[in-house]
N, C-alpha and C. Protein backbone atom coordinates (compact mmCIF):
# COMPACT_ATOMS: atom_id res chain seq x y z
N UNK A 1 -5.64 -31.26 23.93
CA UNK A 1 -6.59 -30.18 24.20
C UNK A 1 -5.82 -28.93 24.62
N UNK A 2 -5.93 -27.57 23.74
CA UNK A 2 -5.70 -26.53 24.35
C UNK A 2 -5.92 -25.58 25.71
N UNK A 3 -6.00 -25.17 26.20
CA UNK A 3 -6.63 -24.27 27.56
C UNK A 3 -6.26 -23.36 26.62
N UNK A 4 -7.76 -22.20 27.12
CA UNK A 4 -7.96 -21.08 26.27
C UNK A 4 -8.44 -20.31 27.15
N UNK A 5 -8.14 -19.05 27.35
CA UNK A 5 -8.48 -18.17 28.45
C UNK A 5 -9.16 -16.78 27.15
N UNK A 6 -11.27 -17.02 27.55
CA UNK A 6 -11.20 -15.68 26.71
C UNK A 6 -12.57 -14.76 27.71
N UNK A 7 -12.25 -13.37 27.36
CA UNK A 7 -12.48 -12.67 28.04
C UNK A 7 -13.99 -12.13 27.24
N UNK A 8 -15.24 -12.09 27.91
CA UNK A 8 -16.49 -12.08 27.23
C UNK A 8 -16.84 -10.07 28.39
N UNK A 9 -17.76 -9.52 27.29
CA UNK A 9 -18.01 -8.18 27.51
C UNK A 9 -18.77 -7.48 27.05
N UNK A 10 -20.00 -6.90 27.85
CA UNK A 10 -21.26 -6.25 26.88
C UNK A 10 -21.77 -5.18 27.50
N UNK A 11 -22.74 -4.36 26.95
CA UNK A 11 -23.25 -3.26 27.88
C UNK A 11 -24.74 -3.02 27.34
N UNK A 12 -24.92 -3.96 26.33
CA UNK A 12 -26.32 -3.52 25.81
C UNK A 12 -27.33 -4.89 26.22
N UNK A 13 -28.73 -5.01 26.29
CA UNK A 13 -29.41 -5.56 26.83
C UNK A 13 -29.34 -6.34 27.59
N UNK A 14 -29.54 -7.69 28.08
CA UNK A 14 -29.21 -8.32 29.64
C UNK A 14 -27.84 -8.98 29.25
N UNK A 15 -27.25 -8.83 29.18
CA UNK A 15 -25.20 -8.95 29.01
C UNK A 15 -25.41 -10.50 29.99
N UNK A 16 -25.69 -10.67 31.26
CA UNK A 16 -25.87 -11.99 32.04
C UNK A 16 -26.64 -12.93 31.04
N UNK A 17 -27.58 -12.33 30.97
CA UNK A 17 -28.29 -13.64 29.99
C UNK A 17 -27.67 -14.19 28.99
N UNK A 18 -27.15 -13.21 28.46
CA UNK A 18 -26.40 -13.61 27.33
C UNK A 18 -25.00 -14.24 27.20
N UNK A 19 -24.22 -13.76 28.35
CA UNK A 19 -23.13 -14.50 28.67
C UNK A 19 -23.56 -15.67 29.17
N UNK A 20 -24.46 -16.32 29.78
CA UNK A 20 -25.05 -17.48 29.96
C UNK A 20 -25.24 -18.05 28.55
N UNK A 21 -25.55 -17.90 27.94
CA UNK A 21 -26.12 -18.03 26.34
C UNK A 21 -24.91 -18.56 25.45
N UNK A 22 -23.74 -17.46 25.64
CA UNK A 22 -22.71 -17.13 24.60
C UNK A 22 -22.14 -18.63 25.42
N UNK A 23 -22.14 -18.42 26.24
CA UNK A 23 -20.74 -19.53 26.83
C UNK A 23 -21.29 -21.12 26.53
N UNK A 24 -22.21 -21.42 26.51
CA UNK A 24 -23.04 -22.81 25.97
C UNK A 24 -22.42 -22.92 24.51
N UNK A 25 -22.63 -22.04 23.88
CA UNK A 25 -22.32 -22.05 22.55
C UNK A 25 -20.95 -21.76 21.94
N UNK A 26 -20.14 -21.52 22.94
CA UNK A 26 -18.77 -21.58 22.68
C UNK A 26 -18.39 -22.72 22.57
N UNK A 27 -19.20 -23.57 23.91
CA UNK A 27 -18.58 -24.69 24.24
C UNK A 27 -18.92 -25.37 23.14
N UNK A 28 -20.13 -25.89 22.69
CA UNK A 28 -20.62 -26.47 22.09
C UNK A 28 -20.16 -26.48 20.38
N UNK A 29 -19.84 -25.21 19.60
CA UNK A 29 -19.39 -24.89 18.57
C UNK A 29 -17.74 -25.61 18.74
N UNK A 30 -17.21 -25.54 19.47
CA UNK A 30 -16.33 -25.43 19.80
C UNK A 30 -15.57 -26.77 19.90
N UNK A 31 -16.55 -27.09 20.28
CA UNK A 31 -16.99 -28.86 21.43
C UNK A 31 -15.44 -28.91 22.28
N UNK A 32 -15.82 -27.47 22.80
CA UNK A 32 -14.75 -27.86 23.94
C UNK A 32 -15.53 -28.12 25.38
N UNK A 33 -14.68 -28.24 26.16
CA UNK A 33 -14.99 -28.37 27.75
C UNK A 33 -14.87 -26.88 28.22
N UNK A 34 -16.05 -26.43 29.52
CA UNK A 34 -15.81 -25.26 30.23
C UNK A 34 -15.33 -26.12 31.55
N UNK A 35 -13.95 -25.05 31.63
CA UNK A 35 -12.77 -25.24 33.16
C UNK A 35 -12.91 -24.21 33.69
N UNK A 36 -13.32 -23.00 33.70
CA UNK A 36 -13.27 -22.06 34.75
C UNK A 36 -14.18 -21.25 34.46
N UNK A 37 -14.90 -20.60 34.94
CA UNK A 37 -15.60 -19.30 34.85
C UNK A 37 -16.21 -18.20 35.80
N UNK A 38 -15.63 -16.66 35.70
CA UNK A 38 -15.23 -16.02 36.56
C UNK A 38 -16.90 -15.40 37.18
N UNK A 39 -16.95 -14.78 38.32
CA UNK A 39 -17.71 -13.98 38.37
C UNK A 39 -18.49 -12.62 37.37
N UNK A 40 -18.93 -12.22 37.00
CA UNK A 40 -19.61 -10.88 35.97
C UNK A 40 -19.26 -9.96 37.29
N UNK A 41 -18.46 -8.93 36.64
CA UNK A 41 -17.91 -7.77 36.73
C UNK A 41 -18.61 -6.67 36.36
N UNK A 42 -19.05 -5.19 36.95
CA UNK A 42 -19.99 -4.19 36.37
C UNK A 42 -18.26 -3.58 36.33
N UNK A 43 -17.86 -2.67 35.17
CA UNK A 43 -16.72 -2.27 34.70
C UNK A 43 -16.95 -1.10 34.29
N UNK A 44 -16.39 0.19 34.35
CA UNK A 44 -16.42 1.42 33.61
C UNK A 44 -16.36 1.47 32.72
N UNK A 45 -17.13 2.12 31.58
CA UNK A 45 -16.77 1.96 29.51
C UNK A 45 -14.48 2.44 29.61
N UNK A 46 -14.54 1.96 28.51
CA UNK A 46 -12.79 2.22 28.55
C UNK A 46 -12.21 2.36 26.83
N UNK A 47 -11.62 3.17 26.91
CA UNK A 47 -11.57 3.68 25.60
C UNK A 47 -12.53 5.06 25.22
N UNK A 48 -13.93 4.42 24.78
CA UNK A 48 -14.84 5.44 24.61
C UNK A 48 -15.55 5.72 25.97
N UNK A 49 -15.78 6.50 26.88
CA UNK A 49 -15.91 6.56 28.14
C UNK A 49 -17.47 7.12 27.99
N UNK A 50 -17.86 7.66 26.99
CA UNK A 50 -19.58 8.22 26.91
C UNK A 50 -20.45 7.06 26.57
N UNK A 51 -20.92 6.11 27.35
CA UNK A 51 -21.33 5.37 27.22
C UNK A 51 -21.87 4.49 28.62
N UNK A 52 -22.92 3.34 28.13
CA UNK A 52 -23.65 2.73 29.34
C UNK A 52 -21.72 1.88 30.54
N UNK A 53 -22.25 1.28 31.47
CA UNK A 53 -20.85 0.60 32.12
C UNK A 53 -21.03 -0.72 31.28
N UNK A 54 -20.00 -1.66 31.69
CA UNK A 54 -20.08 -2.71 31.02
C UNK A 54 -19.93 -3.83 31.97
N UNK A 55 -20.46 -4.65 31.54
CA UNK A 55 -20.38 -6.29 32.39
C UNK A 55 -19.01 -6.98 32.11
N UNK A 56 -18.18 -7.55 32.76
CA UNK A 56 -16.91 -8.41 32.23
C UNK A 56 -16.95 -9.69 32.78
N UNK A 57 -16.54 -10.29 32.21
CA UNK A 57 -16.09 -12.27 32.76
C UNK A 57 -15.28 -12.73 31.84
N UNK A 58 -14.63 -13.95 32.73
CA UNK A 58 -13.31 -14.60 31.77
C UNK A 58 -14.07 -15.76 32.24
N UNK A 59 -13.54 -16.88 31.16
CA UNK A 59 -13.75 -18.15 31.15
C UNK A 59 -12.43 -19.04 30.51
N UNK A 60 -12.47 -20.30 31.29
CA UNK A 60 -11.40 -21.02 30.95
C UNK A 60 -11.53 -22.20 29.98
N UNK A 61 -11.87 -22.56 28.91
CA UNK A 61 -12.43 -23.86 27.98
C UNK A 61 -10.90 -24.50 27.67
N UNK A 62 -11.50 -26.07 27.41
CA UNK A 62 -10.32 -26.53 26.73
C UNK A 62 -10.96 -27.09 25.30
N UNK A 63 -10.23 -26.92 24.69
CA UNK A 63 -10.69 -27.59 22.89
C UNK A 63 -9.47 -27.95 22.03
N UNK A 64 -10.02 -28.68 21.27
CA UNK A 64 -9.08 -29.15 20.14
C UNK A 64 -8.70 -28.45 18.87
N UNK A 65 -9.63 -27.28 19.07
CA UNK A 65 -10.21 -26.77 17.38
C UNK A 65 -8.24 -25.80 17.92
N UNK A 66 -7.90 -25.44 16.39
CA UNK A 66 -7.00 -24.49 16.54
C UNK A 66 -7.32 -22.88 16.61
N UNK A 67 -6.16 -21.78 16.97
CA UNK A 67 -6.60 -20.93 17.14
C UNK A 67 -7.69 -20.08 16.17
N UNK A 68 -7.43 -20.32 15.09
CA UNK A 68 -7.62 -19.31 13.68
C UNK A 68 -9.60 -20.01 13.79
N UNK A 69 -9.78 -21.28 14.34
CA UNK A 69 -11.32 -22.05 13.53
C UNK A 69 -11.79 -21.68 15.20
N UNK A 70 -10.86 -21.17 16.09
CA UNK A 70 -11.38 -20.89 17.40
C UNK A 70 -12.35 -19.54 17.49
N UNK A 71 -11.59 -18.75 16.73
CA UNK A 71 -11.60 -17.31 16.45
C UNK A 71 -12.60 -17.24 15.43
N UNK A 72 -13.22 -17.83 14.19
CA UNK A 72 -14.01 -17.98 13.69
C UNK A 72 -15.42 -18.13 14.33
N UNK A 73 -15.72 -19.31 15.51
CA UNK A 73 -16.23 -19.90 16.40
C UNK A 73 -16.65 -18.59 17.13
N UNK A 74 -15.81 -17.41 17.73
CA UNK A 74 -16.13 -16.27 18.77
C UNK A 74 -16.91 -15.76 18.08
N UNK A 75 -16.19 -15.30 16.62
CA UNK A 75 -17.03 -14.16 16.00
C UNK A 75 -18.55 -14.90 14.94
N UNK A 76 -18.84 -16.13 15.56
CA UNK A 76 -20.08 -16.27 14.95
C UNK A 76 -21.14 -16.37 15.73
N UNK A 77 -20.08 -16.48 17.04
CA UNK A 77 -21.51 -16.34 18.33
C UNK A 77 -21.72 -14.77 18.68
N UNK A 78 -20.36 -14.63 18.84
CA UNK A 78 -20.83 -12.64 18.72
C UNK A 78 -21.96 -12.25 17.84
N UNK A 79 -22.00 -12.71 16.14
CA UNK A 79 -22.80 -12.08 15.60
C UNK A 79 -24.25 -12.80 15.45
N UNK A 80 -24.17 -14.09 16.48
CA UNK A 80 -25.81 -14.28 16.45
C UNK A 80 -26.25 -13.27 18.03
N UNK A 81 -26.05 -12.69 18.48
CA UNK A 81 -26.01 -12.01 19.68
C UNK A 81 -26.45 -10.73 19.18
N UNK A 82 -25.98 -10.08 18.08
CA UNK A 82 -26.05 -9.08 17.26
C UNK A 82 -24.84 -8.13 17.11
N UNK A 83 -23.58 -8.81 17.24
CA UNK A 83 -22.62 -8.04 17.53
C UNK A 83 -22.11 -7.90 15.30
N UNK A 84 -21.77 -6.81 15.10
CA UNK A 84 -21.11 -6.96 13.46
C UNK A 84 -19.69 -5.71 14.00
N UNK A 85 -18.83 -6.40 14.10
CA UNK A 85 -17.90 -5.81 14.13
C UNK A 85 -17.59 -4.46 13.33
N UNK A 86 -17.82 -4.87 11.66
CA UNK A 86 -17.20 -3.95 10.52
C UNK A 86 -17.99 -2.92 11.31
N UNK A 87 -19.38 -2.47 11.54
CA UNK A 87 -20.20 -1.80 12.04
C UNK A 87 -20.45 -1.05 12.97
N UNK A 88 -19.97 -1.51 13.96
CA UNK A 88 -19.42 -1.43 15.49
C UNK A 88 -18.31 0.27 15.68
N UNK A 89 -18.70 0.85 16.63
CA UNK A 89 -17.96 1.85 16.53
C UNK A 89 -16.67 1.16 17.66
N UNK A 90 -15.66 1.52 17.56
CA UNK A 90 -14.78 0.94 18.25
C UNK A 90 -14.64 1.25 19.61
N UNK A 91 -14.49 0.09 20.24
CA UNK A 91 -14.36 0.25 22.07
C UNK A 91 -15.98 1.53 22.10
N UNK A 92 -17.39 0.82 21.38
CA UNK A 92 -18.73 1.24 21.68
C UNK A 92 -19.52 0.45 22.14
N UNK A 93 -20.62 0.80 22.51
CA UNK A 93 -21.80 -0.30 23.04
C UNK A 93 -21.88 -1.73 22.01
N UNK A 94 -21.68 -2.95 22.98
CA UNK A 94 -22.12 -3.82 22.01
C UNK A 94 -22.86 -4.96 23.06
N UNK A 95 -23.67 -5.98 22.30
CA UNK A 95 -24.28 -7.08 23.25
C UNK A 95 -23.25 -7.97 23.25
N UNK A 96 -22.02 -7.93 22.62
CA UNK A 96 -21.26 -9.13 23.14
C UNK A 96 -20.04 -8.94 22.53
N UNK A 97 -18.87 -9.21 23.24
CA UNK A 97 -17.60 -8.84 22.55
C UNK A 97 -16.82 -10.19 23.22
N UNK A 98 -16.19 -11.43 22.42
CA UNK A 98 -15.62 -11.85 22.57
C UNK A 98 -13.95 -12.24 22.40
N UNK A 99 -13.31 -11.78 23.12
CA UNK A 99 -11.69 -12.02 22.95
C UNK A 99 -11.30 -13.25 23.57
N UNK A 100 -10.41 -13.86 22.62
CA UNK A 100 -9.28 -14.81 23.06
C UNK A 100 -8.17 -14.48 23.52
N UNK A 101 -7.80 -14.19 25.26
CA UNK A 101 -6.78 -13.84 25.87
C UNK A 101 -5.24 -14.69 25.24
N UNK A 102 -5.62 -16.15 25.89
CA UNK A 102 -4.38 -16.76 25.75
C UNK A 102 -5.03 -18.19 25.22
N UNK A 103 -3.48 -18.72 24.19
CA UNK A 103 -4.19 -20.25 24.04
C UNK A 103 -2.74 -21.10 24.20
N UNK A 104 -3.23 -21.64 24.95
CA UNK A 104 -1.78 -22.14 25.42
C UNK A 104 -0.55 -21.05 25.89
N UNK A 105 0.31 -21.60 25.26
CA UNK A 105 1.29 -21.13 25.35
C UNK A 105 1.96 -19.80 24.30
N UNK A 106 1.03 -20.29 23.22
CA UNK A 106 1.07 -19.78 21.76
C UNK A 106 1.32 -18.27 21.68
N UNK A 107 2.17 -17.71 20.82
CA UNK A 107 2.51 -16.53 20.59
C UNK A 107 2.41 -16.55 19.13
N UNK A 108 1.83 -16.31 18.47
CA UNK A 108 1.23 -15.41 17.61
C UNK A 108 1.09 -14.31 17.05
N UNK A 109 1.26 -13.33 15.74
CA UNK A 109 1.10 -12.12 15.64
C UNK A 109 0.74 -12.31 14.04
N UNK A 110 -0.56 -12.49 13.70
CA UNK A 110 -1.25 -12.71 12.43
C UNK A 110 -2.13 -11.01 12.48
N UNK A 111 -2.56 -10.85 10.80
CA UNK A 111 -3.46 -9.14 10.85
C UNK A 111 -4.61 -9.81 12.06
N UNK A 112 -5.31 -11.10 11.61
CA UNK A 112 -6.39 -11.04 12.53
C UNK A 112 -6.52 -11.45 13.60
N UNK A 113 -5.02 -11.95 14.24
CA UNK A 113 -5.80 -12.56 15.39
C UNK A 113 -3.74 -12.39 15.89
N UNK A 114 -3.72 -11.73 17.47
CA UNK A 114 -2.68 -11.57 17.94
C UNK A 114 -2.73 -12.45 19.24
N UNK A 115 -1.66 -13.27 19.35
CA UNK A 115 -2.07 -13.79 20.88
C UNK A 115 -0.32 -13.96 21.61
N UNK A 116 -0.33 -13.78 22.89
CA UNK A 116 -1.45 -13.53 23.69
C UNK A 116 -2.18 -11.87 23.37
N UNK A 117 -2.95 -11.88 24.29
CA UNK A 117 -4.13 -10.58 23.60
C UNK A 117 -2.95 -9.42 23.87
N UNK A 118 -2.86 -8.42 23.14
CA UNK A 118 -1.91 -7.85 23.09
C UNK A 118 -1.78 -6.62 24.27
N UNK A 119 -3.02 -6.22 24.57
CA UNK A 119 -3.48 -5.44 25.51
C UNK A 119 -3.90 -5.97 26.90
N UNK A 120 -4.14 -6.98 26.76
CA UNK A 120 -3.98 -7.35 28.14
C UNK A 120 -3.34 -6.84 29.85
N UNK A 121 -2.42 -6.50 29.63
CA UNK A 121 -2.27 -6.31 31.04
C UNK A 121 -2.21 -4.60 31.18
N UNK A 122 -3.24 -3.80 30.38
CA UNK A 122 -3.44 -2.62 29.88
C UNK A 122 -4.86 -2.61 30.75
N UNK A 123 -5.77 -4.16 31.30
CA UNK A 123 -7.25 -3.71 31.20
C UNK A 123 -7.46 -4.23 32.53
N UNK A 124 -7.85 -3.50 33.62
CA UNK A 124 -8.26 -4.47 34.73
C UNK A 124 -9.76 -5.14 34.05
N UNK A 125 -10.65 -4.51 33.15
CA UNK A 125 -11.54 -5.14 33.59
C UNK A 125 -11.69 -6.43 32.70
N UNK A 126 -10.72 -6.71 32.34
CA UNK A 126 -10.30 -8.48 31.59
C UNK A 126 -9.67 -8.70 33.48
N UNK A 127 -8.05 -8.34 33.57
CA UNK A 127 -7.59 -8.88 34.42
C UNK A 127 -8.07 -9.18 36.05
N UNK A 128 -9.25 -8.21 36.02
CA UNK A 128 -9.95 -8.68 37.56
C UNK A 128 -11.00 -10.26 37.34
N UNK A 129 -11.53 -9.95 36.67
CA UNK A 129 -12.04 -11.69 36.25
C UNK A 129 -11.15 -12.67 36.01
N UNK A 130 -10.12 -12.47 35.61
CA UNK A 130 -9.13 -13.62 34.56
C UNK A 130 -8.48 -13.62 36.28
N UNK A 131 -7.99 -12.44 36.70
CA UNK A 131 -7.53 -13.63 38.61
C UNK A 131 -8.14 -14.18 38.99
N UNK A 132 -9.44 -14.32 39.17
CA UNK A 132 -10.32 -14.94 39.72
C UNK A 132 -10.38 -16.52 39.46
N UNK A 133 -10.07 -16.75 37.97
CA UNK A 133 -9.87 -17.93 37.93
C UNK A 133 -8.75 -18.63 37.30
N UNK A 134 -7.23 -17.74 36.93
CA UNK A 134 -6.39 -18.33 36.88
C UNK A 134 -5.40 -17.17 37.54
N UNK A 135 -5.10 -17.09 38.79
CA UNK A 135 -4.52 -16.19 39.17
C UNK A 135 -2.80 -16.38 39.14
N UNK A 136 -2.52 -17.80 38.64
CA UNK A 136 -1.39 -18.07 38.91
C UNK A 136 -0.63 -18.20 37.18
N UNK A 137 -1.82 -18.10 36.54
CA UNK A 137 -1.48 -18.77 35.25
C UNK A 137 -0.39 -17.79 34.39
N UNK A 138 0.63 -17.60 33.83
CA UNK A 138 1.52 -16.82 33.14
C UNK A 138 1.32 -16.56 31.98
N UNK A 139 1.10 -15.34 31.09
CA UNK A 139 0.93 -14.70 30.18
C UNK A 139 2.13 -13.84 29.76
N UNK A 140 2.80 -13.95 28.99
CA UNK A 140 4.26 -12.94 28.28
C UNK A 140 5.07 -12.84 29.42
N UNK A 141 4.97 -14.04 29.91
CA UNK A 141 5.85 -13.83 31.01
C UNK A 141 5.45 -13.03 32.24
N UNK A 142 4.06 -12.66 32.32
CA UNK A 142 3.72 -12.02 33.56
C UNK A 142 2.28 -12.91 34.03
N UNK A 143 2.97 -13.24 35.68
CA UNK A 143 1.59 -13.69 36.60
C UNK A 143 0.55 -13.02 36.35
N UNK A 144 -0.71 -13.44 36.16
CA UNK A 144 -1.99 -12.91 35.97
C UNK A 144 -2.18 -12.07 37.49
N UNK A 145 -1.99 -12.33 38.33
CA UNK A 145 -3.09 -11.91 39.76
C UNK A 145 -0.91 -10.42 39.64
N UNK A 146 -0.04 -10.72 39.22
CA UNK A 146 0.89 -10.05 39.47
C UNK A 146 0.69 -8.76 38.42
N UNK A 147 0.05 -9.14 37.32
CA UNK A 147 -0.35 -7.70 36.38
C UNK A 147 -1.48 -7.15 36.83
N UNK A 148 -2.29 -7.49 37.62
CA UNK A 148 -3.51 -7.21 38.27
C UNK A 148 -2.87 -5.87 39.28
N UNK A 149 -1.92 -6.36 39.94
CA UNK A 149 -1.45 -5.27 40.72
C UNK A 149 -1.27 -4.37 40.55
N UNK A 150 -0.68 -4.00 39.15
CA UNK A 150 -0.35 -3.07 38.59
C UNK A 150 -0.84 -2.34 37.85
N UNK A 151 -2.40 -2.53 37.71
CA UNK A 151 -3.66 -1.28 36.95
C UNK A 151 -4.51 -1.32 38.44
N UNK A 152 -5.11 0.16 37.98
CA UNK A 152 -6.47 0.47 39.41
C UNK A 152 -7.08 -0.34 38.42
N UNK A 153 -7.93 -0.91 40.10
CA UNK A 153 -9.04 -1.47 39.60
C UNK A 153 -10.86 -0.45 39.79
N UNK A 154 -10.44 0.78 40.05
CA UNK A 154 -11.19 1.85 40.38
C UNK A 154 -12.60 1.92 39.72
N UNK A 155 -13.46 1.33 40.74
CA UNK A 155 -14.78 1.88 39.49
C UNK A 155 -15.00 0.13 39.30
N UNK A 156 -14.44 -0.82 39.45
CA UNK A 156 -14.68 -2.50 39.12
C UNK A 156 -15.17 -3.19 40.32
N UNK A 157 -16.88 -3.66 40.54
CA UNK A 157 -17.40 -4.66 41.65
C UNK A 157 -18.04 -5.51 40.97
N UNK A 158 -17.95 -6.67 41.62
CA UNK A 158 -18.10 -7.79 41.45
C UNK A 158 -19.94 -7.91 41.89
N UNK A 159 -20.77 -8.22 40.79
CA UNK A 159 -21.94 -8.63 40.54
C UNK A 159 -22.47 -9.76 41.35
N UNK A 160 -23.41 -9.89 42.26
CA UNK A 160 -23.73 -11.33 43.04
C UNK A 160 -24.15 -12.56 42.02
N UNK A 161 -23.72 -13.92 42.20
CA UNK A 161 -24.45 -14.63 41.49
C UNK A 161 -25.94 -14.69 41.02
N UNK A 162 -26.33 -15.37 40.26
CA UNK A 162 -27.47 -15.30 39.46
C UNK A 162 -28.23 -16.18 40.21
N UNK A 163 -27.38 -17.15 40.96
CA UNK A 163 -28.42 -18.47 40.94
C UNK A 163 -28.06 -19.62 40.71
């Protein structure tokens, strides 16, 4: 079984509900196990900054499927959510954006799918969730909660549970 660290993100209609939603169906498509899952994050838009804020959470699954049928798996729950990428204005409003941070150990650099995520320690609002539940875990050679240090997290609070 792999450990897969991926980072879920939305700003258009109830983003909670749906990350409730999306993450069942990761697992399940997936038929992996959920191992961690972070608090929902209210996050500043980033990139395109004219826009609603955004919700963030990381989750930790383990599965068997490989990366490439993993990545297939994201982008078919994204697009029952209503997410169409080709469509999508980039870093714009969407109901669901799913990235695969890290899978394993795996380094990777394919057109569609780069891992670990290449931007990563570029984003608090991946890396404030992803400490939360693997703060110790190593990515390109850098501690998760140790790249955390090193972006503001300005503008990022942590959402109360649901329940």
């Amino acid at each position: 079984m792999a450990s897969v660290l991926i980072a879920l993100g939305g700003n258009v209609g109830d983003v909670r509900a749906t990350f409730r939603k999306a993450i069942a169906q990761i697992c399940g498509m997936a038929q992996g196990a959920l191992i961690a899952r972070s608090s929902d994050y209210v996050t500043p838009p980033w990139g395109d900054e004219d826009q609603a804020a955004f919700i963030n959470a990381c989750i930790e699954i383990e599965t068997d499927l490989d990366p490439h049928a993993l990545l297939f798996v994201l982008q078919k729950v994204e697009q029952k959510f209503g997410r169409m990428r080709q469509k999508d204005r980039r870093w714009g409003p969407r109901t669901l954006d799913l990235d695969m941070i890290a899978y394993d150990e795996l380094s990777l650099q394919k057109p569609d799918l780069t891992l670990p995520h290449p931007r990563l320690f570029e984003r608090a609002f991946v890396l404030v969730p992803l400490a939360e539940i693997a703060p110790d875990r190593v990515i390109s050679g850098i501690r998760v909660r140790d790249g955390l240090a090193s972006v503001s997290t300005q503008g990022i609070e942590r959402l109360p549970d649901t329940g």
